[in-house]
N, C-alpha and C. Protein backbone atom coordinates (compact mmCIF):
# COMPACT_ATOMS: atom_id res chain seq x y z
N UNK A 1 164.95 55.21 123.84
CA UNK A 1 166.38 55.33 123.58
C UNK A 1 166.77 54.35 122.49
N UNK A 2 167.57 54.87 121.70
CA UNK A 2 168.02 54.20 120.45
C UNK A 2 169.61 53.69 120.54
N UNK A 3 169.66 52.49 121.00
CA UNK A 3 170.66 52.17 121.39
C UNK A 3 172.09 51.08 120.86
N UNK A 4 171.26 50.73 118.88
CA UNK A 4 171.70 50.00 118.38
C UNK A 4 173.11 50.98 117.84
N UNK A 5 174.04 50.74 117.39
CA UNK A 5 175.21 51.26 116.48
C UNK A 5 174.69 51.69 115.26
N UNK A 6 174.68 53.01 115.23
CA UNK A 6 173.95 53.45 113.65
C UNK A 6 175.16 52.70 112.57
N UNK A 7 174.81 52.93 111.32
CA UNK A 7 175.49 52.26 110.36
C UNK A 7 176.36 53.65 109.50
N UNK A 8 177.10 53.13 108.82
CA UNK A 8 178.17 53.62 108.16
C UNK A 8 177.80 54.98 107.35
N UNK A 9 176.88 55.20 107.30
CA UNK A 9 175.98 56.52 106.60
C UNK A 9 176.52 57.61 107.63
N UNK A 10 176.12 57.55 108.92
CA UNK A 10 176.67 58.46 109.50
C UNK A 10 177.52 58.80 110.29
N UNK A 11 178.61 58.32 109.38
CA UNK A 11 179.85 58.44 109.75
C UNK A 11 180.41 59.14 108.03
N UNK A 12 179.90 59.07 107.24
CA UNK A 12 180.45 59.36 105.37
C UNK A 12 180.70 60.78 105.62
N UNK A 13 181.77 60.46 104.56
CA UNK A 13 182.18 62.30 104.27
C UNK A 13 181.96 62.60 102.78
N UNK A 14 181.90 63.46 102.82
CA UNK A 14 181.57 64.29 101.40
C UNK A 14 181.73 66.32 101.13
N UNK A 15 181.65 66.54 99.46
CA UNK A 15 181.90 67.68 99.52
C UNK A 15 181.22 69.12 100.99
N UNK A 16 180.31 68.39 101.33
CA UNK A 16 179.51 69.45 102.40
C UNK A 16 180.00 69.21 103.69
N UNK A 17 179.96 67.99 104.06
CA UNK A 17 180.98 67.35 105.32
C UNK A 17 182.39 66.72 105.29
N UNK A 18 183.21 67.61 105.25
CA UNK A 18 184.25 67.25 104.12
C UNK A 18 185.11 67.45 105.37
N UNK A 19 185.21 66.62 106.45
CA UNK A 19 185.88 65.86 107.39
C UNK A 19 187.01 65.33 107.14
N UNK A 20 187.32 65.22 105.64
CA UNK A 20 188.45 64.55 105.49
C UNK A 20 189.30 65.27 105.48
N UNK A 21 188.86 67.12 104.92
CA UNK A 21 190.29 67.88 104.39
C UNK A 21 190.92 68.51 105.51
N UNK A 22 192.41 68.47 105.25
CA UNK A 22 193.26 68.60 105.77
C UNK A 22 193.20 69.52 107.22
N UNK A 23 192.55 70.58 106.97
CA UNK A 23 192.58 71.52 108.59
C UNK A 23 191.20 70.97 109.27
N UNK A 24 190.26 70.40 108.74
CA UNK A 24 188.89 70.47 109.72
C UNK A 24 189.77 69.08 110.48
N UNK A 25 190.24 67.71 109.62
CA UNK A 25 190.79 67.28 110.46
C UNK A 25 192.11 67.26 111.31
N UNK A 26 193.02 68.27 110.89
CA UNK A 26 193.67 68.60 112.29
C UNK A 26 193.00 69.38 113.36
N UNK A 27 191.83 70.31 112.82
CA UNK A 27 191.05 70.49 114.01
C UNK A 27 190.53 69.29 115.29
N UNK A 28 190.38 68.19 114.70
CA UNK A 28 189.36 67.26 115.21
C UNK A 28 190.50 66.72 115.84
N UNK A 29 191.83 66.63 115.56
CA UNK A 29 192.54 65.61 116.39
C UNK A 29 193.08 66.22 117.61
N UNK A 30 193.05 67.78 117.16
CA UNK A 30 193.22 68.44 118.71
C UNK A 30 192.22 68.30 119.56
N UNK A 31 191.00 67.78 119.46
CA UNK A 31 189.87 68.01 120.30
C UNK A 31 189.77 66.79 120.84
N UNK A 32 189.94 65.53 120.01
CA UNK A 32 189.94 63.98 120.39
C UNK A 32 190.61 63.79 121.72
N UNK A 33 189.55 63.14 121.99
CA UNK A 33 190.09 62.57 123.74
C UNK A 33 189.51 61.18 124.17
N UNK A 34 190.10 60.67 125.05
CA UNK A 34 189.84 59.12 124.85
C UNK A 34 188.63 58.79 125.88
N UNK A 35 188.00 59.54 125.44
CA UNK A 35 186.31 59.27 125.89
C UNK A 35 185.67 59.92 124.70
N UNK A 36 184.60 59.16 124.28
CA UNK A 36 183.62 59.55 123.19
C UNK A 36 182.59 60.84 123.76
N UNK A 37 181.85 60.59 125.05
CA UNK A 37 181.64 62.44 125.80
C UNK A 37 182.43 63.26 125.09
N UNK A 38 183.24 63.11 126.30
CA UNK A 38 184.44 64.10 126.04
C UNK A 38 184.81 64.69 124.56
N UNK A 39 185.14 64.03 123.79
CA UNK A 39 185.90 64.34 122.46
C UNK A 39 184.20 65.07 122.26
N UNK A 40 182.89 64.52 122.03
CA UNK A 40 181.83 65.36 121.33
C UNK A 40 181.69 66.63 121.80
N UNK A 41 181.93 66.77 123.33
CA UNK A 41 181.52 67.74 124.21
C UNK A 41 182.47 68.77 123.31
N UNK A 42 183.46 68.43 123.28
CA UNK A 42 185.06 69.44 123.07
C UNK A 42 184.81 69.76 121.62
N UNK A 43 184.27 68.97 120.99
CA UNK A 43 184.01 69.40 119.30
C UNK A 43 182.93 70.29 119.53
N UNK A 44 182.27 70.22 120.22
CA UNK A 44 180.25 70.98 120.54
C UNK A 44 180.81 72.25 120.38
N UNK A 45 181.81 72.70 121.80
CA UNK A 45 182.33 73.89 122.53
C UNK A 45 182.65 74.46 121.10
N UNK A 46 183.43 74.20 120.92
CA UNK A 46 184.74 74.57 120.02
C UNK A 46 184.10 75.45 118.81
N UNK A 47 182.61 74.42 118.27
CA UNK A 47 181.89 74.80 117.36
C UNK A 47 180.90 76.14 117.94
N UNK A 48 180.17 75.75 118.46
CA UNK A 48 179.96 77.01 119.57
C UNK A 48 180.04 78.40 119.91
N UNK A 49 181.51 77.92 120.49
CA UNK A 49 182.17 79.25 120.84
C UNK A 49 183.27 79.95 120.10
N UNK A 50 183.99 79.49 119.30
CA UNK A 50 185.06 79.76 118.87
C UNK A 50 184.42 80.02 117.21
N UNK A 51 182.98 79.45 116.57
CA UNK A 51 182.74 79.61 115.31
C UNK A 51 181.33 80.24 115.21
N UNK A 52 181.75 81.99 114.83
CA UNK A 52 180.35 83.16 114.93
C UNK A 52 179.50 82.68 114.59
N UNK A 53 178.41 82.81 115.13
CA UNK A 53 177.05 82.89 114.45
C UNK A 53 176.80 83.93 113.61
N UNK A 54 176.92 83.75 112.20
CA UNK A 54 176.40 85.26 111.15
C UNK A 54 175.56 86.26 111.74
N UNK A 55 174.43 85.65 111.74
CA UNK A 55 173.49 86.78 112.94
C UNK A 55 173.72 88.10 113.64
N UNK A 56 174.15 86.82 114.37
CA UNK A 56 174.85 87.76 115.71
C UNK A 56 175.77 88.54 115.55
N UNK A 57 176.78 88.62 114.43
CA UNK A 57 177.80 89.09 114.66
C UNK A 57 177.56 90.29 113.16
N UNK A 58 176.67 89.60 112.49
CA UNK A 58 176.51 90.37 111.36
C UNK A 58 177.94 90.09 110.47
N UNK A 59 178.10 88.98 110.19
CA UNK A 59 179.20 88.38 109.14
C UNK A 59 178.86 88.14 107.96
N UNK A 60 179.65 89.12 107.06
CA UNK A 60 178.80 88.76 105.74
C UNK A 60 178.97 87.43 104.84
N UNK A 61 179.68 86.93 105.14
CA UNK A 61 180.45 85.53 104.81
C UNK A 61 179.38 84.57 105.05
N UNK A 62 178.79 83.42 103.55
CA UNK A 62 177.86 82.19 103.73
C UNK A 62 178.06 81.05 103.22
N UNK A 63 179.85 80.61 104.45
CA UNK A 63 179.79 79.69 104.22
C UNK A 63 178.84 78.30 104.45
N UNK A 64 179.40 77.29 103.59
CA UNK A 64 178.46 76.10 103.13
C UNK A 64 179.23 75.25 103.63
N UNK A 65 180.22 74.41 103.12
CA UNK A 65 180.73 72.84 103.46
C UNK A 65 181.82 73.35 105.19
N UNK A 66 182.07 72.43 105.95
CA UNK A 66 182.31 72.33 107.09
C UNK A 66 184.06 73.17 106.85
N UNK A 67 184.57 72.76 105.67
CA UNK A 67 185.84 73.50 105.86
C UNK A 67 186.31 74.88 105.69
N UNK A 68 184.92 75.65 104.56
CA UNK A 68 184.70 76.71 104.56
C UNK A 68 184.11 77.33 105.86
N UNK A 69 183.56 76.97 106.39
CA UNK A 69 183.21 77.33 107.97
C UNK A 69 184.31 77.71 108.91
N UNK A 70 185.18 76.59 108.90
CA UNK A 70 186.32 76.63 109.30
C UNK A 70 187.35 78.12 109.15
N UNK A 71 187.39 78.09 107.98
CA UNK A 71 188.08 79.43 107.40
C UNK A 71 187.38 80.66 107.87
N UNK A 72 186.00 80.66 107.56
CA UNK A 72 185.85 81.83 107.40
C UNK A 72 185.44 81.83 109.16
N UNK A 73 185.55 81.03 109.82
CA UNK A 73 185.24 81.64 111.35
C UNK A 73 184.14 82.17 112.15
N UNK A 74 183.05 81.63 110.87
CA UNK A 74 181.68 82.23 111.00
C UNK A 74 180.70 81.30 110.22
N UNK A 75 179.63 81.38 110.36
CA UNK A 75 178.24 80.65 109.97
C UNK A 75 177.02 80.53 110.11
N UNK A 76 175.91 80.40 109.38
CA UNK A 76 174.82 80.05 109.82
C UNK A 76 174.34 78.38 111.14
N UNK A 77 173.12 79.11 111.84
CA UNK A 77 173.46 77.82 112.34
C UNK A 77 173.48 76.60 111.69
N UNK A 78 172.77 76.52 110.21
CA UNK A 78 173.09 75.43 109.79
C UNK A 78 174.44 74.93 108.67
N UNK A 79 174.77 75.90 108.86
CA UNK A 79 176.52 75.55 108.16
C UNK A 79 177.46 75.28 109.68
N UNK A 80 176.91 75.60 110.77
CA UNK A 80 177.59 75.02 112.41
C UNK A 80 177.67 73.94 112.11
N UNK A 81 176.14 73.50 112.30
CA UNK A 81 176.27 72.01 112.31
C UNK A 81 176.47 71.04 111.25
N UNK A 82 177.30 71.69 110.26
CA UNK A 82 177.87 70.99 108.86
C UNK A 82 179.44 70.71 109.50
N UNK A 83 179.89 72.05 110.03
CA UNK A 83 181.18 71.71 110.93
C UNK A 83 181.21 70.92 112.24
N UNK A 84 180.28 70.85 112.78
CA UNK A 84 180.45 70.14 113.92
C UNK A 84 180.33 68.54 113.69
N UNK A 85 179.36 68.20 112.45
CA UNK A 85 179.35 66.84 112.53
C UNK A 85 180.60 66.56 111.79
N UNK A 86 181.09 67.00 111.07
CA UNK A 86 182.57 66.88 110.07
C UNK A 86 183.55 67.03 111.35
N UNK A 87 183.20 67.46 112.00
CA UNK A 87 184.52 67.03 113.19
C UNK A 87 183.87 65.67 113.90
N UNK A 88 183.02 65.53 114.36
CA UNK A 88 182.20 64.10 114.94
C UNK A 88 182.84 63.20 114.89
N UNK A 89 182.11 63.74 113.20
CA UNK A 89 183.25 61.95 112.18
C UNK A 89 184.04 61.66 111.68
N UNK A 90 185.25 62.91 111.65
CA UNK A 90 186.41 62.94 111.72
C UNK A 90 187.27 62.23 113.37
N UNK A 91 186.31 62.62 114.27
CA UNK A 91 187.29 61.53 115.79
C UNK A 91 185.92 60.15 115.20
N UNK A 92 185.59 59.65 114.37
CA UNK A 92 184.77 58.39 114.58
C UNK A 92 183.62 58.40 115.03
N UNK A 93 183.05 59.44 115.46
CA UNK A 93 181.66 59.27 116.44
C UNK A 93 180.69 59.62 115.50
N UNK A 94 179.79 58.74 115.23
CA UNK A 94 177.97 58.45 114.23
C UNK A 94 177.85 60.25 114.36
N UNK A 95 177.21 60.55 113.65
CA UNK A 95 176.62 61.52 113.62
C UNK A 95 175.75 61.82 112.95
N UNK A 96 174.65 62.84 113.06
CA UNK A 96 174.26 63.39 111.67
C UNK A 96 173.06 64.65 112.55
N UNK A 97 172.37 65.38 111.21
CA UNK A 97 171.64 66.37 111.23
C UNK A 97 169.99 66.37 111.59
N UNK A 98 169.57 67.58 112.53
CA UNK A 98 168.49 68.02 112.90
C UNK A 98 167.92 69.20 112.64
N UNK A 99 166.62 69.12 112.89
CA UNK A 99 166.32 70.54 112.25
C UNK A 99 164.38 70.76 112.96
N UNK A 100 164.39 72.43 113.14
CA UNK A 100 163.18 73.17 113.60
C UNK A 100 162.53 73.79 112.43
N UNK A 101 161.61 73.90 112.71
CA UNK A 101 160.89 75.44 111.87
C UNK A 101 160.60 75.92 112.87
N UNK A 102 160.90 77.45 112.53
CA UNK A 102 160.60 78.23 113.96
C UNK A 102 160.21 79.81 113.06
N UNK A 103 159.19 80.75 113.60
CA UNK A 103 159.24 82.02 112.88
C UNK A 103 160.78 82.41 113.07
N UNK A 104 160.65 83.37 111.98
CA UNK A 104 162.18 83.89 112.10
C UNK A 104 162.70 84.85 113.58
N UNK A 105 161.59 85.64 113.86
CA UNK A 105 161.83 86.63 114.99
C UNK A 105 160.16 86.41 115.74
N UNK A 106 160.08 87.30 116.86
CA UNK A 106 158.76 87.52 117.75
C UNK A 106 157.91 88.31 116.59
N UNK A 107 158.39 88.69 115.88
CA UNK A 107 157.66 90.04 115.38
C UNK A 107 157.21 89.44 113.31
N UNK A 108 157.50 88.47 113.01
CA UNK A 108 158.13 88.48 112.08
C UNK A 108 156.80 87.42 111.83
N UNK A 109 156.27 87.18 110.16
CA UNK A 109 155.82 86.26 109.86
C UNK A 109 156.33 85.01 109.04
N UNK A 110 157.24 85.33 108.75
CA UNK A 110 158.64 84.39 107.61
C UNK A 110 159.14 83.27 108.97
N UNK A 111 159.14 82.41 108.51
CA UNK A 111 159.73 80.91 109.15
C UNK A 111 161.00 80.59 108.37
N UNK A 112 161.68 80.04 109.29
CA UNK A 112 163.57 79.72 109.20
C UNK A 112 163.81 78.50 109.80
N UNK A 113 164.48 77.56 108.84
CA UNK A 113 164.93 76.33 109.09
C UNK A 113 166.14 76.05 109.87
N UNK A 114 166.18 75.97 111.16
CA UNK A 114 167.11 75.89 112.26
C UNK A 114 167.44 74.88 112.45
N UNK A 115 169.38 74.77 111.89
CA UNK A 115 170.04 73.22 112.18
C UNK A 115 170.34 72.97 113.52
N UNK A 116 170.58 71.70 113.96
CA UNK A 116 170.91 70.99 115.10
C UNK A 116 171.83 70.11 114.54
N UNK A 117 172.43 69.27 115.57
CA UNK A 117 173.27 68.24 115.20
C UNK A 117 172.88 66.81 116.12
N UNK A 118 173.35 65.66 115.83
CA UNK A 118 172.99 64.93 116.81
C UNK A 118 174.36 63.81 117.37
N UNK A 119 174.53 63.43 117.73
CA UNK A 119 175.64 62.20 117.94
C UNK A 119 175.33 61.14 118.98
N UNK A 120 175.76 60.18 118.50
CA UNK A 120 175.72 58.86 119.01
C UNK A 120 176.38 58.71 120.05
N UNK A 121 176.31 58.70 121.21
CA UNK A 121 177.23 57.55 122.28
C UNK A 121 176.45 56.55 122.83
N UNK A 122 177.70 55.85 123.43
CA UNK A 122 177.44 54.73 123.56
C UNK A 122 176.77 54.40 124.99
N UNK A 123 176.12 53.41 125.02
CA UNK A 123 175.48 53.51 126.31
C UNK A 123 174.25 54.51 126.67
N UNK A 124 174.00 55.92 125.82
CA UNK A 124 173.06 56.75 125.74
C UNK A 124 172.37 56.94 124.02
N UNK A 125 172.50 56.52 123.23
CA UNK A 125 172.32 56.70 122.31
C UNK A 125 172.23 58.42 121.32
N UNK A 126 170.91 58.37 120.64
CA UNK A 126 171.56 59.50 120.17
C UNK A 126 171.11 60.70 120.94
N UNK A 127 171.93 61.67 120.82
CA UNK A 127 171.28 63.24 121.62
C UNK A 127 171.82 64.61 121.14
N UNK A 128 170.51 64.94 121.05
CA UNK A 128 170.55 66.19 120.41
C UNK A 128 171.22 67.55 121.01
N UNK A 129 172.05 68.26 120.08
CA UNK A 129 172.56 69.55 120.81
C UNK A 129 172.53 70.60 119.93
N UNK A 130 172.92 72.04 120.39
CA UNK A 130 172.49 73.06 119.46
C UNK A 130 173.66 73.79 119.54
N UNK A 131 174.79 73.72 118.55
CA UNK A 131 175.84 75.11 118.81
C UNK A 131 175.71 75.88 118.25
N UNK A 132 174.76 76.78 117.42
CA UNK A 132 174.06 78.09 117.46
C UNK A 132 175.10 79.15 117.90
N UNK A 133 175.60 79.03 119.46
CA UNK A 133 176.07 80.04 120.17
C UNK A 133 175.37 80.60 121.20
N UNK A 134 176.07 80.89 122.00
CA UNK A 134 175.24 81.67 122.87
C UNK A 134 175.05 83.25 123.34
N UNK A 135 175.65 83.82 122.15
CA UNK A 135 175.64 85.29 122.34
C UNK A 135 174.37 85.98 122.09
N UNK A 136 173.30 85.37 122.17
CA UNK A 136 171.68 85.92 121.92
C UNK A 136 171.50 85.82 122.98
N UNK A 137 170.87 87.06 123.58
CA UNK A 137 170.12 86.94 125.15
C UNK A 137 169.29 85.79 125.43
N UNK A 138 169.18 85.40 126.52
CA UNK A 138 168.17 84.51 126.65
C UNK A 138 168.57 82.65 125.81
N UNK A 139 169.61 82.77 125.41
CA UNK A 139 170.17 81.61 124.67
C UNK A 139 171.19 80.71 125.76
N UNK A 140 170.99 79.17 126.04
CA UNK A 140 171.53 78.95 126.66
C UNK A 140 172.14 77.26 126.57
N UNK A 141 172.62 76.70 125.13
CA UNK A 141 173.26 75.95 124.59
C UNK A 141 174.73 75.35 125.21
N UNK A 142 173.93 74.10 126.06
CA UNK A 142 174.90 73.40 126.74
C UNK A 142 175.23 71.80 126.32
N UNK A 143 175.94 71.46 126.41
CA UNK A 143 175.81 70.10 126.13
C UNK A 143 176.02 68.73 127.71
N UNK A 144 174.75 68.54 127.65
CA UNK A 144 174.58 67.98 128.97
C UNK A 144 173.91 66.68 128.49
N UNK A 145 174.19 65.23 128.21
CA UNK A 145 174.27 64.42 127.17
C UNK A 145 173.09 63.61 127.90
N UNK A 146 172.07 62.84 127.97
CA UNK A 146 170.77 62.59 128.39
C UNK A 146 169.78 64.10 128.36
N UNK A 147 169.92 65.25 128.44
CA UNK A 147 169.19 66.40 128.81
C UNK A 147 169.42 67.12 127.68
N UNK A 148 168.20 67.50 126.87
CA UNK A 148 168.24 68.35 125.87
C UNK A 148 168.85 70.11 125.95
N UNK A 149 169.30 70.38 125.61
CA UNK A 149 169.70 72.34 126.21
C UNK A 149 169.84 72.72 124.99
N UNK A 150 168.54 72.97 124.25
CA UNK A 150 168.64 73.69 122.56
C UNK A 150 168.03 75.32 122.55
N UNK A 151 168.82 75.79 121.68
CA UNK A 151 168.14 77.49 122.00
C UNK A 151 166.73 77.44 122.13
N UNK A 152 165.89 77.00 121.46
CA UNK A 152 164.28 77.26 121.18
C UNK A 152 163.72 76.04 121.23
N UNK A 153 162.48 76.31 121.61
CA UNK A 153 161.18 75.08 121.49
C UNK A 153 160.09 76.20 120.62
N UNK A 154 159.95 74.65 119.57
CA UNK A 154 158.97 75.17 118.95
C UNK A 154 157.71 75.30 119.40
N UNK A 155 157.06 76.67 119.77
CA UNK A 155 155.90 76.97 120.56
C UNK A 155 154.53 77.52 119.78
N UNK A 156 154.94 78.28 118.64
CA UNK A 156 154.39 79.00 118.05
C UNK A 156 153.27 78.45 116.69
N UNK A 157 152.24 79.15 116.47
CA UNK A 157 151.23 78.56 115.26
C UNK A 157 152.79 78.30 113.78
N UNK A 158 152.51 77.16 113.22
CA UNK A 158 153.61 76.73 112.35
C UNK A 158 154.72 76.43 112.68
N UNK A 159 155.40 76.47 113.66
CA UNK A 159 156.07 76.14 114.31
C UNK A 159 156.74 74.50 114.15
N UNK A 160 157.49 73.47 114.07
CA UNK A 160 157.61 72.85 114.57
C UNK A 160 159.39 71.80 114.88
N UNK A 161 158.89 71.07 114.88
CA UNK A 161 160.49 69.95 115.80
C UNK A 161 160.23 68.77 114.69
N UNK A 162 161.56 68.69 114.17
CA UNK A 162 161.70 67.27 113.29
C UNK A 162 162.09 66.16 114.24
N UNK A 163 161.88 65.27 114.90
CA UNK A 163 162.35 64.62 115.86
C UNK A 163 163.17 63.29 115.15
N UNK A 164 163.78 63.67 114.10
CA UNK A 164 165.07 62.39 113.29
C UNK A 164 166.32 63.14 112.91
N UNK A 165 166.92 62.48 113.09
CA UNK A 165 168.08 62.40 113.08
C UNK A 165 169.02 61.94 111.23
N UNK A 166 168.99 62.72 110.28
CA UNK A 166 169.39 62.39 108.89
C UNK A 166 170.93 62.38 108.97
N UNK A 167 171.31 61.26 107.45
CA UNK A 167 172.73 61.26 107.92
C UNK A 167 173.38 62.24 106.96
N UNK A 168 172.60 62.89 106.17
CA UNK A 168 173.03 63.95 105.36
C UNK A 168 171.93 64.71 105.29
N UNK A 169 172.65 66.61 105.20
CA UNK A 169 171.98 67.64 105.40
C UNK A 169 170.82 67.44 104.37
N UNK A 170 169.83 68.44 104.47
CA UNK A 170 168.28 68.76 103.90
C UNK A 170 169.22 69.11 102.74
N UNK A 171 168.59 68.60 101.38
CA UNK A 171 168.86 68.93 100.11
C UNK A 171 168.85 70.80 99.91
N UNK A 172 167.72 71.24 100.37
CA UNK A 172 167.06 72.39 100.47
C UNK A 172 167.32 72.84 101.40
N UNK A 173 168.45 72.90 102.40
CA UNK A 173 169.35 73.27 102.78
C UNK A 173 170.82 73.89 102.56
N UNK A 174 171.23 72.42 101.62
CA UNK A 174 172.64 72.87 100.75
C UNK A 174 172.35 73.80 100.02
N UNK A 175 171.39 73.65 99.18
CA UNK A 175 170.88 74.43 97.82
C UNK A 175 170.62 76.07 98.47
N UNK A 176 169.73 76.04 99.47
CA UNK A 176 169.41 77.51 99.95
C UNK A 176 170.67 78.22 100.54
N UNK A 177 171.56 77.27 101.09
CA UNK A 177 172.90 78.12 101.40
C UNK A 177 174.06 78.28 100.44
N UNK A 178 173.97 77.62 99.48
CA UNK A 178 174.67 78.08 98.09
C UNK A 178 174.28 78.64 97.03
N UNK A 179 172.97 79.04 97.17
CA UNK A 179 172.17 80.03 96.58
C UNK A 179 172.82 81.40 96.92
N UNK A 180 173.20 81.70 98.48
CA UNK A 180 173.57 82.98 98.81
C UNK A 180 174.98 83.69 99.01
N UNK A 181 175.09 84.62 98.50
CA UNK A 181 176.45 85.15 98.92
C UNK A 181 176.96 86.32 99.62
N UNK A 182 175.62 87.14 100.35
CA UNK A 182 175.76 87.55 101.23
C UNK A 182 174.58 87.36 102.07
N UNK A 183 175.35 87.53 103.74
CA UNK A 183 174.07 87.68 104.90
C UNK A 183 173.10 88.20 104.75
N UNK A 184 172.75 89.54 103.75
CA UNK A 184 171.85 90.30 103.72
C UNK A 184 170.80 89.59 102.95
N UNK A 185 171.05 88.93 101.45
CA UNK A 185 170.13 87.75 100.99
C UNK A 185 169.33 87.19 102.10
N UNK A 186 170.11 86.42 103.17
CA UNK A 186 169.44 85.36 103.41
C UNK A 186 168.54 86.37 104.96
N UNK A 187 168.85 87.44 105.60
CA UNK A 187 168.12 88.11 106.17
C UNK A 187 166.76 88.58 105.47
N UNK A 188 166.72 88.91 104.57
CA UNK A 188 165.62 89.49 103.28
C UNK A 188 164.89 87.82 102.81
N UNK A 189 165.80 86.85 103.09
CA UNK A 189 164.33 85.92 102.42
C UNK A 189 165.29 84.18 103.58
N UNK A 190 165.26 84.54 104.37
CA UNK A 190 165.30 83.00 105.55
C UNK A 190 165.16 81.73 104.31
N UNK A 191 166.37 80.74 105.12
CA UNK A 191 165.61 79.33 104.63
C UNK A 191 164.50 78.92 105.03
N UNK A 192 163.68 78.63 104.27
CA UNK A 192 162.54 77.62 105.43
C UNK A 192 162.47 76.48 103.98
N UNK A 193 163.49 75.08 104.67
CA UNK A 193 163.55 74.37 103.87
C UNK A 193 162.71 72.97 104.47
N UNK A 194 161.92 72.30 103.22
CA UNK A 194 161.17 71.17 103.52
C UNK A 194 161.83 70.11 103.86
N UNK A 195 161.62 68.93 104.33
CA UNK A 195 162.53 67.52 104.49
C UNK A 195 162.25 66.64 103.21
N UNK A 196 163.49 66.15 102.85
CA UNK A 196 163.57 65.01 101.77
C UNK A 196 162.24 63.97 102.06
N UNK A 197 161.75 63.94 100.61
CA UNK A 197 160.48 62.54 100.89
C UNK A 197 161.07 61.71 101.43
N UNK A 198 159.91 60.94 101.19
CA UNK A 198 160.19 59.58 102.52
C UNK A 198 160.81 58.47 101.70
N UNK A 199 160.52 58.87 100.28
CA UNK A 199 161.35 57.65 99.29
C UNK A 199 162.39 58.02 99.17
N UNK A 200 163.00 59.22 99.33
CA UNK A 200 164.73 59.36 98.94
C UNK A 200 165.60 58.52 100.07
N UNK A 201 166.85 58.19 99.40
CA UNK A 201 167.34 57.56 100.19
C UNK A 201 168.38 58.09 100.88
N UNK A 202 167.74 58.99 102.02
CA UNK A 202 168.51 59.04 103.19
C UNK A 202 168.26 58.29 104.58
N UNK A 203 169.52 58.34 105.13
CA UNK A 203 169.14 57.25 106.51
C UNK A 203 168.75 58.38 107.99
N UNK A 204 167.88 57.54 108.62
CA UNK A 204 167.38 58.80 109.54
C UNK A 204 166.75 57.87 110.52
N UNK A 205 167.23 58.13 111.83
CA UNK A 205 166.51 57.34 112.73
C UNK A 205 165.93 58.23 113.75
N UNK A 206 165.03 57.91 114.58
CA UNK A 206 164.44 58.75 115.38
C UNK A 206 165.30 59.08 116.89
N UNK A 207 165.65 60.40 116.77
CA UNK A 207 166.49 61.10 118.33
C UNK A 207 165.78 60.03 119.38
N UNK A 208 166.58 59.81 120.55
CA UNK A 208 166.59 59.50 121.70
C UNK A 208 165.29 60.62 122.65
């Protein structure tokens, strides 16, 4: 368990986590509650349930920074968790990004870079959650804060689990989701994006 106070990195806003503009943070102040749980749990949900998974819903819309998410009411999972941490650190709470390789489908040989999010509390340090959604059978994304509940484990040959926690998204992330402008692109060719070397300077500590 990682139990020191992460530092000021992940808490920063910027054009992709853009926490500062005007509706993501009146979103966040409706959700704020005077427990740090609580307020993450209520940002998790919110992101979750209330913001489509493209996929699933077949939305042709790819948005990128957390406020475009917002708008358009829909997302990849890794434009979720661009909105969910932009609300995080909009109520104050550390945050930052996770990520799988996982094949894209059972059937499929193409691999897809699957975001997570992570957040800091206090007393538990950091822990990982997945708002994805849960409208995929068999999907069952809870936020139960010591206990992991993420759609998938990586099981499969190539397969795997980044087990850190970055305080800003995969370069090759931003880039692959502003590359596209419709769902059908990114169905026809998946991200499967690499992690920043080990010399760039992002901050990243290892999940709880």
């Amino acid at each position: 368990m990682n139990n020191h106070t992460p530092d000021e990195a992940f808490l920063r806003m910027d054009a992709v986590i853009d926490g500062q503009s005007p509706r993501v943070r009146w979103v966040a102040e409706q959700l704020a509650w005077n427990d740090a749980a609580m307020t993450a749990e209520r940002c998790f949900t919110f992101v979750r349930d209330e913001i489509l998974h493209s996929v699933d819903f077949q939305r042709d819309e790819v948005p990128v920074s957390a406020s475009a998410v917002l708008d358009a009411g829909s997302g990849l999972c890794l434009a979720k968790s661009h909105l969910l941490v932009a609300l995080w650190r909009a109520c104050g709470l550390p945050s930052g990004f996770c990520y799988q390789r996982l094949l894209f489908n059972a059937d499929s040989d193409r691999y897809v870079t699957h975001g997570l999010a992570a957040v800091w509390l206090p007393g538990l340090g950091w822990y990982r959650c997945d708002a994805r959604g849960n409208t995929k059978p068999g999907i069952e994304c809870v936020f139960t804060p010591g206990t992991e509940r993420l759609a998938y484990a990586p099981v499969r040959e190539g397969e795997r689990d980044f087990p850190y926690v970055w305080s800003e998204p995969w370069p090759e992330v931003v880039a692959g989701l502003e590359g596209l402008t419709h769902l059908s692109q990114y169905l026809a060719r998946p991200i499967d994006a690499a992690p920043p070397a080990a010399d760039r300077q992002y901050e990243r500590v290892r999940a709880a």
